[in-house]
Protein backbone atom coordinates (compact mmCIF):
# COMPACT_ATOMS: atom_id res chain seq x y z
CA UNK A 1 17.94 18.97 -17.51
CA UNK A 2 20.31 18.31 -15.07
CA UNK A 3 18.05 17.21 -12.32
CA UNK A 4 17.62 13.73 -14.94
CA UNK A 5 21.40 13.34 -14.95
CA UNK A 6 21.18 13.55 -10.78
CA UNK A 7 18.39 11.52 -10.29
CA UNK A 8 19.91 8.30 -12.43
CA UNK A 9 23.41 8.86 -10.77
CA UNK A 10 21.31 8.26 -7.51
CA UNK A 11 20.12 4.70 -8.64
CA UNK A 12 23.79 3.26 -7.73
CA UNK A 13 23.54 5.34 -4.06
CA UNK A 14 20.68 4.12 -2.60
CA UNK A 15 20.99 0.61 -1.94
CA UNK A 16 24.77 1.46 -0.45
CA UNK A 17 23.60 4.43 1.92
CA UNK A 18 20.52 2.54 3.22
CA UNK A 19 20.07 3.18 7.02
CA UNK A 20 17.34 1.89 9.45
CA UNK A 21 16.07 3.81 12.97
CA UNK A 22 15.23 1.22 15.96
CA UNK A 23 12.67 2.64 18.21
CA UNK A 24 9.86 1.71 20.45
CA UNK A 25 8.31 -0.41 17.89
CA UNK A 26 11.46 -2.07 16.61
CA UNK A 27 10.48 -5.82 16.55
CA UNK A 28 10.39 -6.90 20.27
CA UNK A 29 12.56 -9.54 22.55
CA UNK A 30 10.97 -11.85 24.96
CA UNK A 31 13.13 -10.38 27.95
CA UNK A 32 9.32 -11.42 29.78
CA UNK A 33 8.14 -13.41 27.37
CA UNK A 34 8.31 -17.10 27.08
CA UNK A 35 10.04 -18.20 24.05
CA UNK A 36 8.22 -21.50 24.19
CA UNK A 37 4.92 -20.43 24.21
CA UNK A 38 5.48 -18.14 21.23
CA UNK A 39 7.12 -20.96 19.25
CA UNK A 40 4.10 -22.98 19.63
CA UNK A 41 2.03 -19.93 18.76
CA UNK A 42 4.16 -19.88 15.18
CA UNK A 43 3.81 -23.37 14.79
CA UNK A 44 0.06 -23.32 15.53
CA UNK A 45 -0.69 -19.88 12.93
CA UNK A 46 -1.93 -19.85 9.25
CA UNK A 47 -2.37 -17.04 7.33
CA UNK A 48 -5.69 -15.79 6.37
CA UNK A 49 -5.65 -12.74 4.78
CA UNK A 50 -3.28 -9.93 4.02
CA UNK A 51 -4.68 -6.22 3.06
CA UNK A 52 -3.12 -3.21 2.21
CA UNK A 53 -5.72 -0.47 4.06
CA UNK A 54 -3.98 3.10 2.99
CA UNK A 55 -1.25 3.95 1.14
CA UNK A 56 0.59 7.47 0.65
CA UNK A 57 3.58 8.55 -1.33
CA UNK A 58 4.90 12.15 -1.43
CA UNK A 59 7.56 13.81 -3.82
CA UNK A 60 9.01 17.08 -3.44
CA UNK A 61 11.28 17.14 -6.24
CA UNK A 62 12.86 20.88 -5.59
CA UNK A 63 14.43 19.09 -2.39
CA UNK A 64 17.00 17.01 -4.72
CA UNK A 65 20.29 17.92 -4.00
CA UNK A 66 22.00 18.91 -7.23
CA UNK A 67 24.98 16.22 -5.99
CA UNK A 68 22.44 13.79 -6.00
CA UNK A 69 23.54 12.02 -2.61
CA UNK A 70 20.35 10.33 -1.29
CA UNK A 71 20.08 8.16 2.09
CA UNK A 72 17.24 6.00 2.13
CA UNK A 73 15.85 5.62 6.03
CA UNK A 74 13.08 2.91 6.76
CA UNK A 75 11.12 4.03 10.16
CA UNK A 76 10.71 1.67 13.02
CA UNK A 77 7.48 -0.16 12.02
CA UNK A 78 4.70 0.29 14.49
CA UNK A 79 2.47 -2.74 15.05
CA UNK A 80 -0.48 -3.76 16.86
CA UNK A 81 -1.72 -7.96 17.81
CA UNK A 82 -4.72 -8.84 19.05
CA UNK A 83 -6.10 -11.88 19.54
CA UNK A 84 -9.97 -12.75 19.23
CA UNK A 85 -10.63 -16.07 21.24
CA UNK A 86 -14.53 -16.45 19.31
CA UNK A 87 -13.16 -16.97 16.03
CA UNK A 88 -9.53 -18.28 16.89
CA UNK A 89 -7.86 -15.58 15.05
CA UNK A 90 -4.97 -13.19 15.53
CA UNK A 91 -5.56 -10.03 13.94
CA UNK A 92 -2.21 -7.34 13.22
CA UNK A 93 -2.22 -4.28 11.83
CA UNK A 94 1.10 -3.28 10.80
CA UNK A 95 2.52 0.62 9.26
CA UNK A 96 5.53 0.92 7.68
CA UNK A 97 7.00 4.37 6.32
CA UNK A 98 10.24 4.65 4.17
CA UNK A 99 12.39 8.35 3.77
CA UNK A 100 14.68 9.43 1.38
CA UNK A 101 16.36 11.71 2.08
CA UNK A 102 19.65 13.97 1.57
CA UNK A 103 22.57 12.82 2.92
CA UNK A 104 23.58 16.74 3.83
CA UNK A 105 20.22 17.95 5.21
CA UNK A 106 18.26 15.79 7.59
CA UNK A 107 14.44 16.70 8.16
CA UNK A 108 13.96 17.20 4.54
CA UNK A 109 12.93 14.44 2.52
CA UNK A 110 12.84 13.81 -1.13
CA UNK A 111 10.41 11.12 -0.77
CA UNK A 112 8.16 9.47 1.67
CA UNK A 113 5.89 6.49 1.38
CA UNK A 114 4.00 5.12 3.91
CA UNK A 115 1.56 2.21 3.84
CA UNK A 116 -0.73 0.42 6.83
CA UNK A 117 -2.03 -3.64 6.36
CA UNK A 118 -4.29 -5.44 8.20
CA UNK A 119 -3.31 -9.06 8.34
CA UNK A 120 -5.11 -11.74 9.88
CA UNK A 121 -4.13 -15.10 10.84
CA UNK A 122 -5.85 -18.38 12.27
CA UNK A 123 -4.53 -20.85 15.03
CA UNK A 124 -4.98 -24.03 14.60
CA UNK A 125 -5.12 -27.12 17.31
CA UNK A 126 -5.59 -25.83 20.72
CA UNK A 127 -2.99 -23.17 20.66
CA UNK A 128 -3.38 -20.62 23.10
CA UNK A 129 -2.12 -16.69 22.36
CA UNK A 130 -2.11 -14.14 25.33
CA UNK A 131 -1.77 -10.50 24.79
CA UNK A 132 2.05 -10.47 25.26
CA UNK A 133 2.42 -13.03 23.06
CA UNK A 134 0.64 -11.01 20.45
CA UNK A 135 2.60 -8.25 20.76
CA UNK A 136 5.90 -10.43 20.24
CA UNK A 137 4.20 -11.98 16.60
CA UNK A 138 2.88 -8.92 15.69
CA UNK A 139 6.34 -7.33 16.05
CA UNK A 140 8.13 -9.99 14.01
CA UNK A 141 5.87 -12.36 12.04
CA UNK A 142 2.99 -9.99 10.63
CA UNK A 143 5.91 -7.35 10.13
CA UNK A 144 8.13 -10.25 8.26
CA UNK A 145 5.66 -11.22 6.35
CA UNK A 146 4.01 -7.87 5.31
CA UNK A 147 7.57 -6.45 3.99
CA UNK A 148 7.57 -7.95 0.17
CA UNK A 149 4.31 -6.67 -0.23
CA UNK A 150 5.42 -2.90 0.97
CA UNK A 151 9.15 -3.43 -0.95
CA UNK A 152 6.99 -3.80 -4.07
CA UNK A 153 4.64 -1.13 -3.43
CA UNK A 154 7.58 1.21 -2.85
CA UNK A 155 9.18 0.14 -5.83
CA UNK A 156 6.31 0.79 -8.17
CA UNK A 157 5.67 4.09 -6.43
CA UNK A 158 8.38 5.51 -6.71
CA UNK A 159 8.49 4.66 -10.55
CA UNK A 160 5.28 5.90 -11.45
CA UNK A 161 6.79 9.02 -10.14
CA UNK A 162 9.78 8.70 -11.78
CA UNK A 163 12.20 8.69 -9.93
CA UNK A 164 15.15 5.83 -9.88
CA UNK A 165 14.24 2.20 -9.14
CA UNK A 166 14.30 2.11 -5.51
CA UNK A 167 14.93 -1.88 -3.92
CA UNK A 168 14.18 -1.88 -0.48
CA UNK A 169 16.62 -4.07 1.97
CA UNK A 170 15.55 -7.03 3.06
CA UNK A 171 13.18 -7.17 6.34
CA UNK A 172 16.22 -8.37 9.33
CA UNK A 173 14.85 -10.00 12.81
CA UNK A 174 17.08 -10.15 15.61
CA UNK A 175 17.24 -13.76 16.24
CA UNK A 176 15.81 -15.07 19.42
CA UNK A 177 17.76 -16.41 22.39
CA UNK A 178 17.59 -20.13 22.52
CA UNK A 179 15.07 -21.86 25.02
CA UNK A 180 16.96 -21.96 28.20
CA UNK A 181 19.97 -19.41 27.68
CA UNK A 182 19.26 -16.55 29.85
């Protein structure tokens, strides 16, 4: 079958054609935020617990291009923080959703898998976390720290439908400005 032949040829293609979107949700800069205060925050945080709350995969394999050329497009996570002051914990809910896709045809996909965590961390000491705050370690930390957990999911997804091993890039933050250089 030649669709086999196409779909192992694609192994080699998809960790070179790997593309990401940025969006609204792409992990957020303290332009407003104090950097020091959510250093401290990090500093102060433990993780509690991390669950994975829904999971979806989709294959359409009559979509597969007979050349085989596959681009593989992670979404813009989208990520929520909130803080709850009675039990000192910082609760994030974080949805990630990977594409692949043709390289020719755009709004098409081969492939889609999508999964949402809940993850749930506790300050220590007196640390203090307002809502803006939240936001910025929801963006980055909870989405950091979530990613192995969805890169392996994906993986053994999209082998159980039989498809090529599919490795995931690694999770890349923007670095933050150093204290002071504005």
């Amino acid at each position: 079958m030649k669709r086999t032949a196409t779909k192992q040829a694609t192994t080699k293609r998809l960790t070179a054609r790997e593309k990401s979107e940025k969006g609204s949700d792409a992990a957020p800069q303290p332009a407003t935020v104090e950097i020091e205060r959510y250093n401290k925050l990090v500093a102060a945080t433990e993780l509690l617990g991390l669950q994975l709350i829904r999971s979806k995969a989709d294959l359409f394999p009559e979509r597969l291009p007979d050349d085989g050329d596959l681009v593989l497009r992670v979404k813009s996570p989208q990520f929520r923080g909130e803080y709850v002051d009675e039990s000192r914990t910082l609760s994030c809910g974080v949805r990630l959703t990977l594409v692949l896709e043709p390289a020719t045809a755009k709004d098409s996909s081969v492939l889609e898998v999508f999964a949402e965590y809940n993850v749930t961390y506790r300050l220590r000491d007196s640390a203090e976390c307002a809502a803006d705050i939240a936001h910025l370690f929801a963006g980055r930390n909870a989405v950091f720290n979530v990613w192995p957990f969805f890169r392996e999911l994906a993986f053994s997804l999209v082998a159980k439908m039989g498809m090529p091993p599919l490795v995931l890039p690694l999770f890349r933050m923007p670095l933050l400005p150093k204290v002071g250089a504005h």
